[in-house]
Structures are given as C-alpha cells and as structure tokens.
Protein backbone atom coordinates (compact mmCIF):
# COMPACT_ATOMS: atom_id res chain seq x y z
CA UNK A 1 -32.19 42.76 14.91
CA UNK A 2 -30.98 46.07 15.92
CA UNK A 3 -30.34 45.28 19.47
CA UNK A 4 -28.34 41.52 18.35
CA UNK A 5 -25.88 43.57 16.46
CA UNK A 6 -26.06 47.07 18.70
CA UNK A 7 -24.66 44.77 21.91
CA UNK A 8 -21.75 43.39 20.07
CA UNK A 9 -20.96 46.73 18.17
CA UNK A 10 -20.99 48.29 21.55
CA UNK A 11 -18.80 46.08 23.17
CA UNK A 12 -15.97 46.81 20.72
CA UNK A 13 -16.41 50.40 20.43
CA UNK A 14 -15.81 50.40 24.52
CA UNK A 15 -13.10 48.16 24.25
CA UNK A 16 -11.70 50.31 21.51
CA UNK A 17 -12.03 53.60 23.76
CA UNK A 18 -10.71 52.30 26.75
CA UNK A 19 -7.49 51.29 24.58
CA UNK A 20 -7.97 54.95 23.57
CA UNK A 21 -7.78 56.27 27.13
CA UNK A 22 -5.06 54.08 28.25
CA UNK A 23 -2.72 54.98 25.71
CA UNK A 24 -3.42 58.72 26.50
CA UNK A 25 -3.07 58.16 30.19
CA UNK A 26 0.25 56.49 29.91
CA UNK A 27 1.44 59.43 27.24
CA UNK A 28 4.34 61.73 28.78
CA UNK A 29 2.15 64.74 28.42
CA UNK A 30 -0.14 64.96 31.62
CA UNK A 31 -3.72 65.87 31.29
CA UNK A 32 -7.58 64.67 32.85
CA UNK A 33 -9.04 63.81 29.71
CA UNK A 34 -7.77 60.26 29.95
CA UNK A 35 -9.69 59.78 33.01
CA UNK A 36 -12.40 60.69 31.27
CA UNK A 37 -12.94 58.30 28.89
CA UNK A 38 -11.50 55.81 31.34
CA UNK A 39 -14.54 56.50 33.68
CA UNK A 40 -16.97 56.32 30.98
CA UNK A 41 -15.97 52.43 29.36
CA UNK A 42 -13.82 51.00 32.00
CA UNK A 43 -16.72 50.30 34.93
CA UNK A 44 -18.98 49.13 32.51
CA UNK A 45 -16.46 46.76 30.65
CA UNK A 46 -15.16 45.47 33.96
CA UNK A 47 -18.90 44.40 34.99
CA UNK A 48 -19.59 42.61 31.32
CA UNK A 49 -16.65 41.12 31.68
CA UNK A 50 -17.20 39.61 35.54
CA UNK A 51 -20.25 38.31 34.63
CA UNK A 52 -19.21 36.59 31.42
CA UNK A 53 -16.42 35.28 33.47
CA UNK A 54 -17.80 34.25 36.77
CA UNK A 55 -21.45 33.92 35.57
CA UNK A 56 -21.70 35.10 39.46
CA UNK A 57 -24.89 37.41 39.17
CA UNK A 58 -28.13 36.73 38.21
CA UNK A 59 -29.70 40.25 38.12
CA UNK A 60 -28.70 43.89 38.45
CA UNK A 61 -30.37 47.27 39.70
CA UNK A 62 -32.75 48.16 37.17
CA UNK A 63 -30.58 51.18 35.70
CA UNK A 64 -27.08 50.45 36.82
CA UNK A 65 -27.15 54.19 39.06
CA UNK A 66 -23.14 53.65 39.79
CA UNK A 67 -21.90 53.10 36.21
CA UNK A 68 -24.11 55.77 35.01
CA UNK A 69 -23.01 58.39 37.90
CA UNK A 70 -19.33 57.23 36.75
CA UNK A 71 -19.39 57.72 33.17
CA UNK A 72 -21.71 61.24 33.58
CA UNK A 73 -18.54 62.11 35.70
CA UNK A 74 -16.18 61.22 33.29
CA UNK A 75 -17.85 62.87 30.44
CA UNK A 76 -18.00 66.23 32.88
CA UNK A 77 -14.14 65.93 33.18
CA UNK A 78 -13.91 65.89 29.29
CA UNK A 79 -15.85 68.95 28.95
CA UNK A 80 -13.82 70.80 31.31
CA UNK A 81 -10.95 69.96 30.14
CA UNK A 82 -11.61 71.14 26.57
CA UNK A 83 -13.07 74.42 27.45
CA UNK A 84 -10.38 75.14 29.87
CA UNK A 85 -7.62 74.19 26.96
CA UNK A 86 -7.33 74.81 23.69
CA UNK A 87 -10.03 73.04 21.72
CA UNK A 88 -7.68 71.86 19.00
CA UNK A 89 -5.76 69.95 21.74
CA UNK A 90 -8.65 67.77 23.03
CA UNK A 91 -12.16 66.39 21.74
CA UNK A 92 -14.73 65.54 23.91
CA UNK A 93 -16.39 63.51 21.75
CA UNK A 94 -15.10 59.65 22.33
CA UNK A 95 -16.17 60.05 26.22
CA UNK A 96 -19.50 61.91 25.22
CA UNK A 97 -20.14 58.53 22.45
CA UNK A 98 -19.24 56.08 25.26
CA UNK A 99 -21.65 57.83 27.79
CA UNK A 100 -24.33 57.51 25.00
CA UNK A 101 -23.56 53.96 24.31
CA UNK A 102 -23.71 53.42 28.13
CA UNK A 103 -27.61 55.14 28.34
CA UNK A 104 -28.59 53.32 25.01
CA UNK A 105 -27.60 50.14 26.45
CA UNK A 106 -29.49 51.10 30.08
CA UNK A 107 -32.53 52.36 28.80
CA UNK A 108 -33.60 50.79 25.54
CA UNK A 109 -30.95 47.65 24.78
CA UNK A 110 -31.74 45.89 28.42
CA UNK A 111 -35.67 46.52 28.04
CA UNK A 112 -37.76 44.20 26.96
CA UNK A 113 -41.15 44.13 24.93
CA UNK A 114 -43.77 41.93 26.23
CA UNK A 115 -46.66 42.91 24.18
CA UNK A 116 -47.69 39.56 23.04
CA UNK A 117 -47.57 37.39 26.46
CA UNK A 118 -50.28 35.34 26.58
CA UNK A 119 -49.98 34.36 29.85
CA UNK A 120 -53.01 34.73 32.23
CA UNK A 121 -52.92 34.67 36.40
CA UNK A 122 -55.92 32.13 37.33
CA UNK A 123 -55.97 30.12 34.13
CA UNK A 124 -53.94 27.06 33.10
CA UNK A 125 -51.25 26.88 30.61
CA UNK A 126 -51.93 26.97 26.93
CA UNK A 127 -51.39 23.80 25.03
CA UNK A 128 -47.13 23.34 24.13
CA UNK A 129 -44.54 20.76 23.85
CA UNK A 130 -41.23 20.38 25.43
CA UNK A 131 -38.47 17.90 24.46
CA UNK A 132 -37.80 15.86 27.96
CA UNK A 133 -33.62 15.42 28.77
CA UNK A 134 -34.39 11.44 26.21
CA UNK A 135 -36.59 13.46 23.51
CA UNK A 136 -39.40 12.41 24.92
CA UNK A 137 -42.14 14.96 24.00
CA UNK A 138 -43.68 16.52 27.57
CA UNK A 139 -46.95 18.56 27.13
CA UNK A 140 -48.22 21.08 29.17
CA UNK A 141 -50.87 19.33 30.43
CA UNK A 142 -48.26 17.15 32.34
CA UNK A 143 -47.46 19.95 34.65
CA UNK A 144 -50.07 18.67 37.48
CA UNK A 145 -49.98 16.59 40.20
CA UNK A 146 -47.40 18.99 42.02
CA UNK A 147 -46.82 22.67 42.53
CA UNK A 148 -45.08 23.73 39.15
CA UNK A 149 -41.72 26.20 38.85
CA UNK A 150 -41.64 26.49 34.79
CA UNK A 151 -38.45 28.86 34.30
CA UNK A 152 -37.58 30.15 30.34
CA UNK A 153 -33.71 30.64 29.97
CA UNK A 154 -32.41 32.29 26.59
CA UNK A 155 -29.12 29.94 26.85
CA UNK A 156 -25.93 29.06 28.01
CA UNK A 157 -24.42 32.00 26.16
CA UNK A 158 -26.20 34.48 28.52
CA UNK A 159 -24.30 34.59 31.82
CA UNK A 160 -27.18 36.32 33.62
CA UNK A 161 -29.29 32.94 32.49
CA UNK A 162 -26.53 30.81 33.91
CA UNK A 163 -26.12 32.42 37.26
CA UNK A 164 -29.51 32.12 37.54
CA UNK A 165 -29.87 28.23 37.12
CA UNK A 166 -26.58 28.14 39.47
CA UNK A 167 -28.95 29.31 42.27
CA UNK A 168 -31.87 27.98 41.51
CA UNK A 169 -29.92 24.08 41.54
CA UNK A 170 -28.21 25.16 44.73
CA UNK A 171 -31.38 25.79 46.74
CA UNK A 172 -33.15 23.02 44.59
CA UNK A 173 -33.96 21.05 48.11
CA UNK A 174 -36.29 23.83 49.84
CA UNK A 175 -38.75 23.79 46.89
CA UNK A 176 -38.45 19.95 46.65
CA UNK A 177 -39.26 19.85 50.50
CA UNK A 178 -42.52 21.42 49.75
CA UNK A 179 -42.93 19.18 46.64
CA UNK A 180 -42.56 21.47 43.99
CA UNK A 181 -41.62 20.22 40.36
CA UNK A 182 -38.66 22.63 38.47
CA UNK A 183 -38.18 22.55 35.08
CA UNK A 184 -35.75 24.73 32.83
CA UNK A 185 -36.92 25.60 29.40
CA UNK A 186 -34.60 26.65 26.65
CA UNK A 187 -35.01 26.61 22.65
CA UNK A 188 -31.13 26.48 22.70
CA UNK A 189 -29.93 23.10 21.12
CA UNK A 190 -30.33 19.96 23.25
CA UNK A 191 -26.36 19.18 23.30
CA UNK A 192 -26.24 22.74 25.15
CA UNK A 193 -29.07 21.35 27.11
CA UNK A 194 -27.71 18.41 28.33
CA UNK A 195 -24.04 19.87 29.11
CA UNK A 196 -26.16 22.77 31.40
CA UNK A 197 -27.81 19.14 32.92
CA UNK A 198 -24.60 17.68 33.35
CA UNK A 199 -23.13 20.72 35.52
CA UNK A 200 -25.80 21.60 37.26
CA UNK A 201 -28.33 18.85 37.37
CA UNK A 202 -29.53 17.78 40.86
CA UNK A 203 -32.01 14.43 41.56
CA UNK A 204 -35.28 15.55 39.83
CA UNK A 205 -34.38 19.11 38.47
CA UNK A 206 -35.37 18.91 35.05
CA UNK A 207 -33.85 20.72 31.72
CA UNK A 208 -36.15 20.25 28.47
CA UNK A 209 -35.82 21.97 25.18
CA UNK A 210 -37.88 24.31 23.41
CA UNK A 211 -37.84 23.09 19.98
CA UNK A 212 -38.40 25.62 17.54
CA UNK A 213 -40.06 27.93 20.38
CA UNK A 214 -42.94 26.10 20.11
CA UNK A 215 -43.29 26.70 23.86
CA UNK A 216 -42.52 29.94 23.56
CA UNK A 217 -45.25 31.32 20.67
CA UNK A 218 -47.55 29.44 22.42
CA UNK A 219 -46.80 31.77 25.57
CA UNK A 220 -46.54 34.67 23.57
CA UNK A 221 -42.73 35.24 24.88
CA UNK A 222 -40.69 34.68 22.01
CA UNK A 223 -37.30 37.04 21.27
CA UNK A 224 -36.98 37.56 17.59
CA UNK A 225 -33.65 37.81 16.51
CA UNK A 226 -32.92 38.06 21.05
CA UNK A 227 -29.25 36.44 20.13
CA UNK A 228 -26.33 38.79 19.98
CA UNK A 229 -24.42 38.94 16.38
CA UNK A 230 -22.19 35.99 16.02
CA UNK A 231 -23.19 33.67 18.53
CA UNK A 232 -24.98 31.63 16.03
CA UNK A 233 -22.13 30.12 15.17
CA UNK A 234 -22.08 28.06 18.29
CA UNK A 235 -25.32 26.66 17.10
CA UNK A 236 -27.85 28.96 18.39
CA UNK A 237 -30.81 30.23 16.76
CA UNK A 238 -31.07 34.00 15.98
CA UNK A 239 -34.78 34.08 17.85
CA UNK A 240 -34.75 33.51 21.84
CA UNK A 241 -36.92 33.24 24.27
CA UNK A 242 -37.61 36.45 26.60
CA UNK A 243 -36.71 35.09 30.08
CA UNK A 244 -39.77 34.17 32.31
CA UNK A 245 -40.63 32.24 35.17
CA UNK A 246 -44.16 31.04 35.71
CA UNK A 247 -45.42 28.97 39.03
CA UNK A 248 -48.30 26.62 38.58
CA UNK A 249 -50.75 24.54 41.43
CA UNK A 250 -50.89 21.07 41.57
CA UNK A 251 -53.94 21.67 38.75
CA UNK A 252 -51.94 23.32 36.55
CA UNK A 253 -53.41 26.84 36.80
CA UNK A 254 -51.09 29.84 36.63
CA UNK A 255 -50.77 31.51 40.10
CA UNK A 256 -47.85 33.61 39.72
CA UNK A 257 -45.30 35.08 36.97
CA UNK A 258 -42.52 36.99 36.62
CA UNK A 259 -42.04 38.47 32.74
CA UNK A 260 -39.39 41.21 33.66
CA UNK A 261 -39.20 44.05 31.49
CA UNK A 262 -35.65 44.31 31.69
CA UNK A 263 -33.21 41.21 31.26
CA UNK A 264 -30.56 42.09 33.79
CA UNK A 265 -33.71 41.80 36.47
CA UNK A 266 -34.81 38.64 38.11
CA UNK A 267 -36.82 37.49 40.75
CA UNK A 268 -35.21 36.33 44.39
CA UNK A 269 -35.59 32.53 44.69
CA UNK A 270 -37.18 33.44 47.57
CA UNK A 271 -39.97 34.74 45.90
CA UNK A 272 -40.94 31.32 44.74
CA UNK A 273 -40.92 29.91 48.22
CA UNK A 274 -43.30 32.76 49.45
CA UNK A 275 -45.88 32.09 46.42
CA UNK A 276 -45.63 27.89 46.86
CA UNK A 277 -46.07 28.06 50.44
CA UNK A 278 -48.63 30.45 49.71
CA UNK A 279 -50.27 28.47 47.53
CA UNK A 280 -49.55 25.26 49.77
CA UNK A 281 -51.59 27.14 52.74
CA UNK A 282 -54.40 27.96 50.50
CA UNK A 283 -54.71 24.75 49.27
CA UNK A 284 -54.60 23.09 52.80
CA UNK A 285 -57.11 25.66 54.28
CA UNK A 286 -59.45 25.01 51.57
C-alpha cells in the first residue's frame, strides 16, 4: 500500500520541483541553484514520461547509474551554492528531497518481494485457471503438447508491461517456428484484455485473464495492493500480479523462469529462444 500511493505522491512532488526550478532559472537574478534542482527531477521525469508515452522500453539498468550520477550532481551544486552564499538566500533542501525521492524510488519502490513463489524448476505447474479470449476456462494442465511461454503482465496501465508484449508479438514467428505456444496472463479486466488482443494480437498469440488472481496465488506471485493510487478508477484491481515469465516442455514441466526482483528488469526475448531450442535439442537427443 505504501509503494501504490509513494509512486504517485512522488510523481507530483517532482513535477512540483521542477516547476520550482524553472521558475527560479528564468528569475532575473542569476544563480546555480536552479540547475540544481533541475538536474535532480528533470532526467528522471523526462524518462517516466517517454515511457508512459511511447511505451518504447521494456526494461532498464537495474539502478538507473545516469539519473542517479545526475541528480547526486545536482544536489552537490545546491550545497555549494548555499555555503558559498548567504544561507538565508538559498535552501538546499527541495534538491536534497528530490535526490531522496529519486534513491527511494531506485532502491526500495522498483524492488520486488518474491517470498512466496511457488514456482519449482523440474516440476509441472500447480493446478490454476485462466479465462481464454471467449471465457472459456483454460487449466493448467492444458499447457502440453507444445513448448510453453506463460508470461504474467500487471496491465495495460504499466508501460514497461506494454513494451514488453510489443516485442514479444513482433518476434512472435521465431518461437512459433520452433512450435512454441505464448500466452499473456493478466488479472486486469477482460475488456482491457481484449483491446491489448486487438492491437497486438498475431495468429495464435494468446491473451487470457487472471480472474481474481487465481493464477497468480496459485503461483505464489501475487502484488497486493501492486496498482499505483488512482488507477482503479479505470477498472483495475488494487492487487496485481508481480511480472513473471515461466517456459514449460511439451509435458508441462517448468524448465526455466524469470521472477525479476526489480520491475523495470526483463528478460531479452532472446533468452526464450536459447532455453526452447535448448530444450528442443534435449528433447531430440533423448
């Protein structure tokens, strides 16, 4: 709950800030401290807002080194400048808040708590249900035949999510050319669904829903209260799913999984070829 309502708070104390900083820069009296606070919202507002926008990127370096460096910079200008003037003319203190915000939101908002995953390399799925794109219920234990891709999304709302299925649809044909069965999985509600379908559905990529992450607390990777302040008004629920992709055999055992610790990281689509031909060349040797 803290982290739904700690995202959106941050967001508008940044924006706030960086209204803050402009106004100072564009004052008649010249001074550094307005690059300050620039340096420690601006980079970090400009990449929220380019991926909200573009929904371009599907994952990020694990601590975001360049915005960090940027906004450690900008609080050092701060500093200098109020103890090189006179205190009363300058407070350090909105640049040294946004550089907090900026670490809170690297090193404890983006990371992720996987505690309860119950899923196991070597064994097959547990028992769940997903809602097929008609309703119709698909159980786990339909996942065989073919080499499985089973990939949890948190929604449409998360542009990171959305990026993700972008890339995934538009090099859908090298995992179908080694017979591999994709399937998104969201507890989002199926008219969300079925618009993601719409835009990005190619011949047999399949979007189901998570009903009441039934899927989910099967699998142990549930998100309680995961959604951001506010956006439940677009008819999302307040619990998530934690984003996870897990590849299956033909059989329907578990063979590889990625359950990232952090949301802005993802795996390579080429890391599923590797472990399906892998897993292809196994099975053929065997």
């Amino acid at each position: 709950m803290l982290k739904s309502i700690f995202i959106v708070a941050y967001i508008v104390v940044a924006v706030v800030l960086l209204h803050r900083g402009i106004s100072a820069l564009l004052d008649s009296t010249p001074s550094l401290a307005p690059i300050g606070l620039l340096l420690t919202t601006l980079p970090m507002l400009l990449f929220l807002t380019s991926i909200m926008v573009f929904k371009h990127r599907a994952r990020t370096s694990q601590n975001m080194p360049i915005i960090l460096s940027l906004a450690l910079i900008g609080s050092g200008i701060s500093l200098y400048v109020w103890m090189g003037q006179n205190p009363s003319s300058h407070t350090p203190l909105p640049t040294l808040a946004a550089t907090a915000l900026l670490f809170v939101y690297v090193f404890w908002y983006s990371r992720l708590d996987r505690a309860g995953s119950k899923i196991e390399i070597g064994k097959k799925l547990p028992d769940f249900t997903l809602s097929g794109s008609y309703g119709e219920p698909v159980n786990s234990a339909d996942f065989t035949g073919s080499p499985l891709v089973l990939v949890f999304y948190r929604g449409n709302w998360c542009p990171l999510c959305m990026a993700q299925v972008k890339e995934m649809a538009a090099g859908y044909n090298r995992l179908k050319r080694i017979g591999a069965r994709v399937v998104f999985a969201s507890p989002q509600p199926d008219s969300h669904t079925k618009a993601l379908a719409k835009k990005f559905g190619t011949d047999g990529l399949e979007f189901m829903q998570d009903k009441d992450n039934h899927a989910a607390k099967a699998l142990g990777i549930v998100s309680k209260s995961g959604l951001p302040v506010g956006l439940q008004a677009m008819g999302y629920d307040s619990d998530t799913v934690l984003p996870t992709v897990i590849i299956c055999d033909k059989d329907g055992t578990v063979i590889w999984a990625h359950e990232t610790d952090n949301y802005r990281v993802r795996p390579e689509p080429e890391t599923y070829l590797a472990v399906l031909k892998g897993s292809t060349a196994s099975a053929k040797t065997a």
